[in-house]
N, C-alpha and C. Protein backbone atom coordinates (compact mmCIF):
# COMPACT_ATOMS: atom_id res chain seq x y z
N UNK A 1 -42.61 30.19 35.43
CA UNK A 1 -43.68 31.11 35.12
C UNK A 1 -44.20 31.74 36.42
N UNK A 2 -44.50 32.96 35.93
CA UNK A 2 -44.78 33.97 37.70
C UNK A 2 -46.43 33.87 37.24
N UNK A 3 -46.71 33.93 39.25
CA UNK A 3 -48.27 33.61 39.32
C UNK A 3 -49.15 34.89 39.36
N UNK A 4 -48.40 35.83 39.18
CA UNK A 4 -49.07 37.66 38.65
C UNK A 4 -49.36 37.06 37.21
N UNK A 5 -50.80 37.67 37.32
CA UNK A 5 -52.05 37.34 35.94
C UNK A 5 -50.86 39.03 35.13
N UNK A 6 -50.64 38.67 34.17
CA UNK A 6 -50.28 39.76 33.36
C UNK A 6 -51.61 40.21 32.68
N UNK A 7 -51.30 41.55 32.60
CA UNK A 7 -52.52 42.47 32.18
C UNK A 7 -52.03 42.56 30.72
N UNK A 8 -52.92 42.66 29.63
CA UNK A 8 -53.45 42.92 28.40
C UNK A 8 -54.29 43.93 27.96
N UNK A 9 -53.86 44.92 27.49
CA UNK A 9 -54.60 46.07 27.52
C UNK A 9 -54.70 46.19 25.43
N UNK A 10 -55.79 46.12 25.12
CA UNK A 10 -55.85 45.63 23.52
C UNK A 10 -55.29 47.53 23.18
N UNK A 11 -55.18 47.36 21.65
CA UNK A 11 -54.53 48.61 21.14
C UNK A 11 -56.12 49.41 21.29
N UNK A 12 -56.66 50.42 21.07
CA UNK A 12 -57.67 51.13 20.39
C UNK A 12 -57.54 51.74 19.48
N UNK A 13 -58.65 51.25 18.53
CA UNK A 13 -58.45 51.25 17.37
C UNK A 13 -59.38 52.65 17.04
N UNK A 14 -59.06 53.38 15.78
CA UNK A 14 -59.90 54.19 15.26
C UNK A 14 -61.49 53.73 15.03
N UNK A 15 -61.70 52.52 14.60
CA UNK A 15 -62.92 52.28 14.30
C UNK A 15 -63.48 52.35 15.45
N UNK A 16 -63.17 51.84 16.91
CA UNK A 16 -64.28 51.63 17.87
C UNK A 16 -64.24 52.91 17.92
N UNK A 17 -62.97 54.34 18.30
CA UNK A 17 -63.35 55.31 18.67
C UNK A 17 -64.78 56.08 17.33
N UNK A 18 -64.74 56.19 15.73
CA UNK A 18 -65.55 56.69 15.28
C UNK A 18 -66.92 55.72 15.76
N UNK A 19 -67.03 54.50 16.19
CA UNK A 19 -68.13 53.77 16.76
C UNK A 19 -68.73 54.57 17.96
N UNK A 20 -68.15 55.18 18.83
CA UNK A 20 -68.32 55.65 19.68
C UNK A 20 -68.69 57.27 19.56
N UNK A 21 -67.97 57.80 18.75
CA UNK A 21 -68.59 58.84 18.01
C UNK A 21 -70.17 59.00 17.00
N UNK A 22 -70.50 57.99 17.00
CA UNK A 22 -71.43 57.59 16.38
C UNK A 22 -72.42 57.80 17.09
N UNK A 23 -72.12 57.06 18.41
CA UNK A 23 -73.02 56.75 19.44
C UNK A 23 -73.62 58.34 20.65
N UNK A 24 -72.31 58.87 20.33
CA UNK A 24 -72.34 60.21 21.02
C UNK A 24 -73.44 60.95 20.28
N UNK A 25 -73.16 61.09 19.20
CA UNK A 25 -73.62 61.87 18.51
C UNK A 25 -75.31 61.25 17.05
N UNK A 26 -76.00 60.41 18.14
CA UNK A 26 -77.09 59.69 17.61
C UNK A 26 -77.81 59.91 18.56
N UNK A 27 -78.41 61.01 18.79
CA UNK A 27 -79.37 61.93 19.55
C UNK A 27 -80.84 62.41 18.10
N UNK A 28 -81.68 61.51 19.26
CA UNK A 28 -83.09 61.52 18.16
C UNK A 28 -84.67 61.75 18.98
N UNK A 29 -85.19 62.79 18.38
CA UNK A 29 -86.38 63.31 18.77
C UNK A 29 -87.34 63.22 17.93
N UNK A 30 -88.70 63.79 17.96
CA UNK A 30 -89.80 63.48 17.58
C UNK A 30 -89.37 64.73 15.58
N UNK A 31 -88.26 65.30 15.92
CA UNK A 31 -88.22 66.00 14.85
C UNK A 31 -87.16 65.40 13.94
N UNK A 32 -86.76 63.83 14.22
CA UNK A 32 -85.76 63.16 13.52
C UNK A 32 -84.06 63.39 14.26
N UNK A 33 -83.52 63.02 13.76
CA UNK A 33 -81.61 62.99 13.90
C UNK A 33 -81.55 64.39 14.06
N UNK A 34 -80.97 64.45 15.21
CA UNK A 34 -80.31 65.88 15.88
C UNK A 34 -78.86 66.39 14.74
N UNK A 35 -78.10 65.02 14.88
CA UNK A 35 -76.72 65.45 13.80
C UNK A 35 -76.71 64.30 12.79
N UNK A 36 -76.16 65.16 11.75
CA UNK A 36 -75.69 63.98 10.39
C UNK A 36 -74.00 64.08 10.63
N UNK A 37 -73.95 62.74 10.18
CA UNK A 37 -72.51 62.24 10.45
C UNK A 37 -71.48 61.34 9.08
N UNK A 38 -70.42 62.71 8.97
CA UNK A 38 -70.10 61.86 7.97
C UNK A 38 -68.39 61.40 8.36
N UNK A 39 -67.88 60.01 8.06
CA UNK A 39 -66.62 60.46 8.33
C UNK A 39 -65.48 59.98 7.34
N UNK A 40 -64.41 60.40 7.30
CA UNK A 40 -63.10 60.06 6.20
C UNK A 40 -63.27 61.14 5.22
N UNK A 41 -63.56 62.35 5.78
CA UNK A 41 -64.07 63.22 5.11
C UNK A 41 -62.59 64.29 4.50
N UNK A 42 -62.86 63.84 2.91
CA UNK A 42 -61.42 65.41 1.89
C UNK A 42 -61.71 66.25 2.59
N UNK A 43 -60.49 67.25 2.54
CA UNK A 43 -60.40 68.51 2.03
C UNK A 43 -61.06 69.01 0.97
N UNK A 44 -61.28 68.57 -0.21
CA UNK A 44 -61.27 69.19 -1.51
C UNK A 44 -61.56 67.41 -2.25
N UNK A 45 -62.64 68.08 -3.58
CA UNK A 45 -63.08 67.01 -4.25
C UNK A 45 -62.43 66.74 -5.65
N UNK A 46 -62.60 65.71 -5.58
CA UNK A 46 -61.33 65.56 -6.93
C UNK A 46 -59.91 64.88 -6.68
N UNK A 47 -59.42 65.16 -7.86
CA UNK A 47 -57.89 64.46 -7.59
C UNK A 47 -56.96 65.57 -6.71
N UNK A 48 -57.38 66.49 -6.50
CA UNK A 48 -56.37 67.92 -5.84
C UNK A 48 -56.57 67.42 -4.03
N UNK A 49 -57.50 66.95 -3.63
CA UNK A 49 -57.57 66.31 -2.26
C UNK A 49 -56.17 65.99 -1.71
N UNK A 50 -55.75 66.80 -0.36
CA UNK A 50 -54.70 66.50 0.16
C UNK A 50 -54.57 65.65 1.46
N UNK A 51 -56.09 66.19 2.26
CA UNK A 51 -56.34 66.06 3.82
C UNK A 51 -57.45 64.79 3.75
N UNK A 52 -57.35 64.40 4.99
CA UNK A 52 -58.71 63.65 5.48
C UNK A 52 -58.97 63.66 6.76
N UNK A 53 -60.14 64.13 6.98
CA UNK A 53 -60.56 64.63 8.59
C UNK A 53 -61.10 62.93 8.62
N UNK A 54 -60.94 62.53 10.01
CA UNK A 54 -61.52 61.36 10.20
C UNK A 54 -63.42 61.48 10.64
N UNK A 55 -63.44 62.62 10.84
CA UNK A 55 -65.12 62.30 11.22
C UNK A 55 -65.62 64.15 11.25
N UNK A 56 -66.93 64.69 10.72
CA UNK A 56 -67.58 65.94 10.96
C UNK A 56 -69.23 65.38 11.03
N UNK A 57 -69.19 66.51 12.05
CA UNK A 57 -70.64 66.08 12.61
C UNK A 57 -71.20 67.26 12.00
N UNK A 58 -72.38 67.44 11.70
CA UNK A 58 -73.19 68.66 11.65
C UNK A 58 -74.71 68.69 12.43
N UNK A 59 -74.55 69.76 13.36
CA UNK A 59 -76.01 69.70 14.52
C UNK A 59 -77.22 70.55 13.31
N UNK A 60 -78.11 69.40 13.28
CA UNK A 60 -79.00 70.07 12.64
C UNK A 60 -80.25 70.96 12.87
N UNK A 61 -79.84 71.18 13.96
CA UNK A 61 -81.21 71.88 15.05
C UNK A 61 -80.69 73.18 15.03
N UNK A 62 -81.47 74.12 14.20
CA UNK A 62 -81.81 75.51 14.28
C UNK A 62 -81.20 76.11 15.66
N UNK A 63 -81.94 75.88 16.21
CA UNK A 63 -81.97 76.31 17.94
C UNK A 63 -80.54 75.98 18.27
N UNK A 64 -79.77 75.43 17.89
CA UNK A 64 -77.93 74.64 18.24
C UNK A 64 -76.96 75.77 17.74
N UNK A 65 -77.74 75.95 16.58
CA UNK A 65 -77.00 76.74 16.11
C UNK A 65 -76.27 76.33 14.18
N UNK A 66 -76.24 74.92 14.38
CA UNK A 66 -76.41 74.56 13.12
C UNK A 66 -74.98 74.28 13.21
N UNK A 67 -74.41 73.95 14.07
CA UNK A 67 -72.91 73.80 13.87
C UNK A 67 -72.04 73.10 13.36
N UNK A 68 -71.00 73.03 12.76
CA UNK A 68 -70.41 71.87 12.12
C UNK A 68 -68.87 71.38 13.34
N UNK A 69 -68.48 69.68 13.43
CA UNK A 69 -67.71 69.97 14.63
C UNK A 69 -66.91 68.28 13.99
N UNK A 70 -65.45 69.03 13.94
CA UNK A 70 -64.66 68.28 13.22
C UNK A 70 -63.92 67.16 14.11
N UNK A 71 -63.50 66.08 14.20
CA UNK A 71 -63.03 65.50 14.57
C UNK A 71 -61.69 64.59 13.93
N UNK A 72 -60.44 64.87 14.59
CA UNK A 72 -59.59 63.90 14.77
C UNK A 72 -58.81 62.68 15.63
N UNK A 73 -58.90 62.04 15.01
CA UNK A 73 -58.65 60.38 16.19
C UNK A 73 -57.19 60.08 16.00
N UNK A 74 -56.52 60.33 17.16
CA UNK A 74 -55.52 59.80 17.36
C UNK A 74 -54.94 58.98 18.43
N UNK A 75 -54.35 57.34 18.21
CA UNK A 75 -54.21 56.31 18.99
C UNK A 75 -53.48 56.24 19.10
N UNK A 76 -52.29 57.08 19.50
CA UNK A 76 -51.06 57.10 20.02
C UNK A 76 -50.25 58.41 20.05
N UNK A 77 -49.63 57.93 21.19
CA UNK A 77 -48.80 59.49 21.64
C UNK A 77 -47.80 60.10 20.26
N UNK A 78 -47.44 58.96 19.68
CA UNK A 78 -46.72 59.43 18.64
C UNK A 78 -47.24 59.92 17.36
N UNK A 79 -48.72 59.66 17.34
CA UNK A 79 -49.61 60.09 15.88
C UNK A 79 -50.16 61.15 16.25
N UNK A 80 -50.28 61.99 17.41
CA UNK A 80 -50.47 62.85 17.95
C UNK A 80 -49.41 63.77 18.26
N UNK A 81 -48.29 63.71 18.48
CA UNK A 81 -46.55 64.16 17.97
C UNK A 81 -47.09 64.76 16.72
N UNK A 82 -47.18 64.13 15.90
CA UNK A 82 -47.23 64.09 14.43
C UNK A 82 -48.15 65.10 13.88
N UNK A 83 -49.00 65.02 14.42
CA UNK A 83 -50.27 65.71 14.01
C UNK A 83 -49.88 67.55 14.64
N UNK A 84 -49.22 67.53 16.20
CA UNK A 84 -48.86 68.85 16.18
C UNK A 84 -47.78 69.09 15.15
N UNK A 85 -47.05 68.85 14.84
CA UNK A 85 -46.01 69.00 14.19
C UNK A 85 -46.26 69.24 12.60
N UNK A 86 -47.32 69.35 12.49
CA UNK A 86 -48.09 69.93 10.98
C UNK A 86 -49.58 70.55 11.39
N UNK A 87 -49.47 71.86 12.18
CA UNK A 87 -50.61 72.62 11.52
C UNK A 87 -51.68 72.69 10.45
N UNK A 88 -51.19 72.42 8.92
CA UNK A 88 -51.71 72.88 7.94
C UNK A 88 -52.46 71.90 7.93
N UNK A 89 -52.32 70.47 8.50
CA UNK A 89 -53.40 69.77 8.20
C UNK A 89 -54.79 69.89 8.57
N UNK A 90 -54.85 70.38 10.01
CA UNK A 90 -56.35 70.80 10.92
C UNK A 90 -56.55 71.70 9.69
N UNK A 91 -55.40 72.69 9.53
CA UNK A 91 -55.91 74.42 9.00
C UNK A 91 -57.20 74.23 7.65
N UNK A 92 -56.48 72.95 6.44
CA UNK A 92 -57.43 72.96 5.75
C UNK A 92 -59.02 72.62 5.69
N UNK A 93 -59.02 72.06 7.05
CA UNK A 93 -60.37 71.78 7.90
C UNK A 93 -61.26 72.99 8.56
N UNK A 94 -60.53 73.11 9.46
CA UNK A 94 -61.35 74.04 10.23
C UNK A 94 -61.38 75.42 9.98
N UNK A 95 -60.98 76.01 8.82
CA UNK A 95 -61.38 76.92 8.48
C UNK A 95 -63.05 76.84 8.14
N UNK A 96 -63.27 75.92 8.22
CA UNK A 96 -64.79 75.60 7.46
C UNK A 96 -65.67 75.33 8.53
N UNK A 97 -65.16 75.06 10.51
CA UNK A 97 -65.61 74.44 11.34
C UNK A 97 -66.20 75.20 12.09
N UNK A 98 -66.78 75.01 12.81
CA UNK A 98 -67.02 75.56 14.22
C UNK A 98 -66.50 75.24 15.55
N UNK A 99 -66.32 73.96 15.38
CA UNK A 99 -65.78 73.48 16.60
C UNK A 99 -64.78 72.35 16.14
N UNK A 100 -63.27 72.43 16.34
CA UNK A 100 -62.96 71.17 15.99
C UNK A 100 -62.04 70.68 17.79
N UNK A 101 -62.33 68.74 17.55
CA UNK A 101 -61.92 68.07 18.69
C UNK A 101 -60.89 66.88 18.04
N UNK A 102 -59.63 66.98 19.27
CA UNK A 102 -59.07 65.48 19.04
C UNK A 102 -59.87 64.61 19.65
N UNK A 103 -59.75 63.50 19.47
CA UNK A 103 -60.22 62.27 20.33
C UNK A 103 -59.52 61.37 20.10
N UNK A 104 -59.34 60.61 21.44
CA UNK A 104 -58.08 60.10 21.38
C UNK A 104 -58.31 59.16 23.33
N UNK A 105 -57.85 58.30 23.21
CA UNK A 105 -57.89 57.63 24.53
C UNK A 105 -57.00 58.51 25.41
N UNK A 106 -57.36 58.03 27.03
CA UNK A 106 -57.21 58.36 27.98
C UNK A 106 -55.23 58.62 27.74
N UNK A 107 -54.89 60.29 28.19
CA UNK A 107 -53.22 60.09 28.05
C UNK A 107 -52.58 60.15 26.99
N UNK A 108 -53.49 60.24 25.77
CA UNK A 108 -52.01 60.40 24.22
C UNK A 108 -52.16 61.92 24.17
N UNK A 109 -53.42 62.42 24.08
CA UNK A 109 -53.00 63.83 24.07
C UNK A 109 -53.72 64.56 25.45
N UNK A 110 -52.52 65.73 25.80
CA UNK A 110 -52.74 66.40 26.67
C UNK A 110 -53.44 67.93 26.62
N UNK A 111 -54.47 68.10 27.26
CA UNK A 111 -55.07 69.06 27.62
C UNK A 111 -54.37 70.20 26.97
N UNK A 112 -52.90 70.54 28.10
CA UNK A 112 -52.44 72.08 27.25
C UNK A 112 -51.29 71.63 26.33
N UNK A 113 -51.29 71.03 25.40
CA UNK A 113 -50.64 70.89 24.67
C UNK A 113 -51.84 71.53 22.89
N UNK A 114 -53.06 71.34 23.40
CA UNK A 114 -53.80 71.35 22.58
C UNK A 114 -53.81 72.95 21.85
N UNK A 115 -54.00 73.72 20.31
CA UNK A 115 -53.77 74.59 20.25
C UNK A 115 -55.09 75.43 20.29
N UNK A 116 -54.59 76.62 20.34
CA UNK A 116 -55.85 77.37 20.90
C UNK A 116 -57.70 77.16 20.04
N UNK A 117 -58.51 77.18 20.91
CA UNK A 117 -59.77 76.71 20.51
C UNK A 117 -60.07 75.60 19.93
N UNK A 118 -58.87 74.81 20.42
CA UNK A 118 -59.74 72.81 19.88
C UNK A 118 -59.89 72.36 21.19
N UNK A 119 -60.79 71.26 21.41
CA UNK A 119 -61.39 70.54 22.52
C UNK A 119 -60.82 68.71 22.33
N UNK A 120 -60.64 68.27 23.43
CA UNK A 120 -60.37 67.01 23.57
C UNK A 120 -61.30 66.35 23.85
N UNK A 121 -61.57 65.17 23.41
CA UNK A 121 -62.37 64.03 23.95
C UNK A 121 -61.56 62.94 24.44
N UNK A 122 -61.80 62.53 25.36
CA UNK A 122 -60.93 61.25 26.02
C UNK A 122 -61.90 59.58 26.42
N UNK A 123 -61.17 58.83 25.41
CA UNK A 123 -61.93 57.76 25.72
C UNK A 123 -61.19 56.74 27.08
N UNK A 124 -62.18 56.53 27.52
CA UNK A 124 -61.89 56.16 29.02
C UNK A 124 -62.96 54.91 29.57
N UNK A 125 -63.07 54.43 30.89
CA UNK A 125 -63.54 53.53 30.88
C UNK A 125 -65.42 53.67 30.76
N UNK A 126 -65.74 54.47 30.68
CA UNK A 126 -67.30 54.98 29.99
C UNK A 126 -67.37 55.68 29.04
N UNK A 127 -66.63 55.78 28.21
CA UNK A 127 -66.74 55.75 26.95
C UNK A 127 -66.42 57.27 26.53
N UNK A 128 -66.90 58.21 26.09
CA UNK A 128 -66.13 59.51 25.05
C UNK A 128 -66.43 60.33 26.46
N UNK A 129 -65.80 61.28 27.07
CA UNK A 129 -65.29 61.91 27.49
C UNK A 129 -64.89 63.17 27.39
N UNK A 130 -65.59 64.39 27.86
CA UNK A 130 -64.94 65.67 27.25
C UNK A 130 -63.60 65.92 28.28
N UNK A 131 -62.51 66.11 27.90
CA UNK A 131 -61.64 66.49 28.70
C UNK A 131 -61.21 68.04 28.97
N UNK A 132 -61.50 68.36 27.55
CA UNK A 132 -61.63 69.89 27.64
C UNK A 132 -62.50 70.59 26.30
N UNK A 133 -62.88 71.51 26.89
CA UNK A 133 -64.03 72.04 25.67
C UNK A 133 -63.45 72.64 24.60
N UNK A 134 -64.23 72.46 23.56
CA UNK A 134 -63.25 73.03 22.24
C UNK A 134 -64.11 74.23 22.64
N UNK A 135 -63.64 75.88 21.80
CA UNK A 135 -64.38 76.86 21.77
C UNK A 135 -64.82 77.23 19.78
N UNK A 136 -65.50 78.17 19.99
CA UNK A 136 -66.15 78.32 19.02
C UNK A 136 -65.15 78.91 17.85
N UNK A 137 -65.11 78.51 16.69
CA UNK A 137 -64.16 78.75 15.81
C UNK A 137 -64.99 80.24 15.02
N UNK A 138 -64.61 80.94 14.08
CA UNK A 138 -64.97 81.98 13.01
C UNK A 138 -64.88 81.46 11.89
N UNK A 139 -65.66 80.32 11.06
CA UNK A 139 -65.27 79.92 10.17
C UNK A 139 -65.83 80.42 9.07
N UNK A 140 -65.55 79.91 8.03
CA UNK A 140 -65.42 80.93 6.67
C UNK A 140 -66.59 80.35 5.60
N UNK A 141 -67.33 80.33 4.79
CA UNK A 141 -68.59 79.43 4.15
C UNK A 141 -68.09 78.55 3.78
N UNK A 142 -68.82 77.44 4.10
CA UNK A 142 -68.53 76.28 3.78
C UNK A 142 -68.47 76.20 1.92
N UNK A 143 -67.37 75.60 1.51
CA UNK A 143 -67.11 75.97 -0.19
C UNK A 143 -67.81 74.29 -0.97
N UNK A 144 -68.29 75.03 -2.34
CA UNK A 144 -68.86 73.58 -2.87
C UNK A 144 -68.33 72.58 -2.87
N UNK A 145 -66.52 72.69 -2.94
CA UNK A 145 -66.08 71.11 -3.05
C UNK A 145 -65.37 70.60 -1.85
N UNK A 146 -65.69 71.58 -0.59
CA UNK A 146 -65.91 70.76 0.99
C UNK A 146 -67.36 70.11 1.16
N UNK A 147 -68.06 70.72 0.45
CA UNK A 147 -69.76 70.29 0.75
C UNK A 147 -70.00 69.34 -0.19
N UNK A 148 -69.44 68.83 -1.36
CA UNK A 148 -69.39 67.83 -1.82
C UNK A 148 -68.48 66.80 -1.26
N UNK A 149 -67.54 67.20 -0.72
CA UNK A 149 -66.56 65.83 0.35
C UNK A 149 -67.37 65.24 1.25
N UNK A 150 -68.49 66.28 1.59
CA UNK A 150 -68.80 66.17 3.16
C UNK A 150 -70.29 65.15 2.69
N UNK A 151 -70.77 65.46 1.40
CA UNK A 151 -72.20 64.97 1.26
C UNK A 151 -71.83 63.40 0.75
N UNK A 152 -70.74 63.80 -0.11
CA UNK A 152 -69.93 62.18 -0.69
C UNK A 152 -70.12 61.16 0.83
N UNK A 153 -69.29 61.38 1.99
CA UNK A 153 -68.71 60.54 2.93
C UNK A 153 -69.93 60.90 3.79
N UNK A 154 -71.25 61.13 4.07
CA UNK A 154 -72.30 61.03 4.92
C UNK A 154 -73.23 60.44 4.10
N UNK A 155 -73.29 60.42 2.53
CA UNK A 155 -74.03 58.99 1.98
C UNK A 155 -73.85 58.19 1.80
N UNK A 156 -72.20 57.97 1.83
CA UNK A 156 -71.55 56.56 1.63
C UNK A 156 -71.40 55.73 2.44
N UNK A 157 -71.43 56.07 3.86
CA UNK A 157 -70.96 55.87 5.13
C UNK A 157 -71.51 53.78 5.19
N UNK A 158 -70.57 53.50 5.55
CA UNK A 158 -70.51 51.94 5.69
C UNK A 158 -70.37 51.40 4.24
N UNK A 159 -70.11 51.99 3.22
CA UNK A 159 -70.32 51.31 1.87
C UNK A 159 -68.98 50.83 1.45
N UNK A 160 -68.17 49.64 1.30
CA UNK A 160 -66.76 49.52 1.18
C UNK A 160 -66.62 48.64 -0.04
């Protein structure tokens, strides 16, 4: 047996990263919760549901702008492969977004690999990380049975 301590580096998991998303985005003032947070959020309500965004934030401050800002978590270089390699999945999302971000630890996804106007978050050794800024999307009204996906999975949130 060799006397080099072998290093252990645990997997990261989706849950700590939406934990951490949580934490980002739990900004509170004298006028209540800055954003509501819902995540595992359809496409579409009902049995016709194809997609699932892992997390959408919505900034509820007037003055912000009121934005909605989508998030996908991906923990590996290869689920991130995957994820470019089908467009249509973001598409049924962020047509509805303002801002959508991968997030994803330090190294699975790269900066310019990313397609035009999404932003990266990189989890790293202090925790979420902008690596690059998403820009502002043109999105389209939010439709009743995204706003019922979205109200479903921000009241349910922890309920299993």
């Amino acid at each position: 047996m060799s006397d080099q301590a072998v290093l252990f580096t645990p997997k990261i998991t989706e849950a700590e990263i939406l934990r951490l998303l949580r934490v980002r985005y739990a900004t509170r003032n004298g006028n209540g919760p800055r954003y509501a947070f819902a995540q595992h959020v359809r496409d579409r309500a009902g049995f016709n549901a194809s997609r699932t965004l892992d997390a959408v934030v919505m900034d509820t401050w007037p003055s912000s702008g009121l934005a909605l800002h989508g998030f996908e978590i991906k923990t590996s270089r290869a689920d991130w492969k995957r994820e470019l390699a089908q467009p249509d999945k973001a598409a049924a999302f962020t047509r509805f977004l303002d801002y959508f971000w991968v997030v994803a630890p330090e190294g699975v996804a790269l900066a310019d690999e990313l397609p035009d106007l999404w932003g990266l978050l990189e989890m790293g050794r202090r925790g979420l990380v902008m690596a690059h800024k998403a820009e502002r999307h043109a999105p389209e009204p939010v439709d009743r049975s995204f706003l019922a996906c979205l109200m479903r999975s921000a009241c349910h949130r922890g309920i299993a």
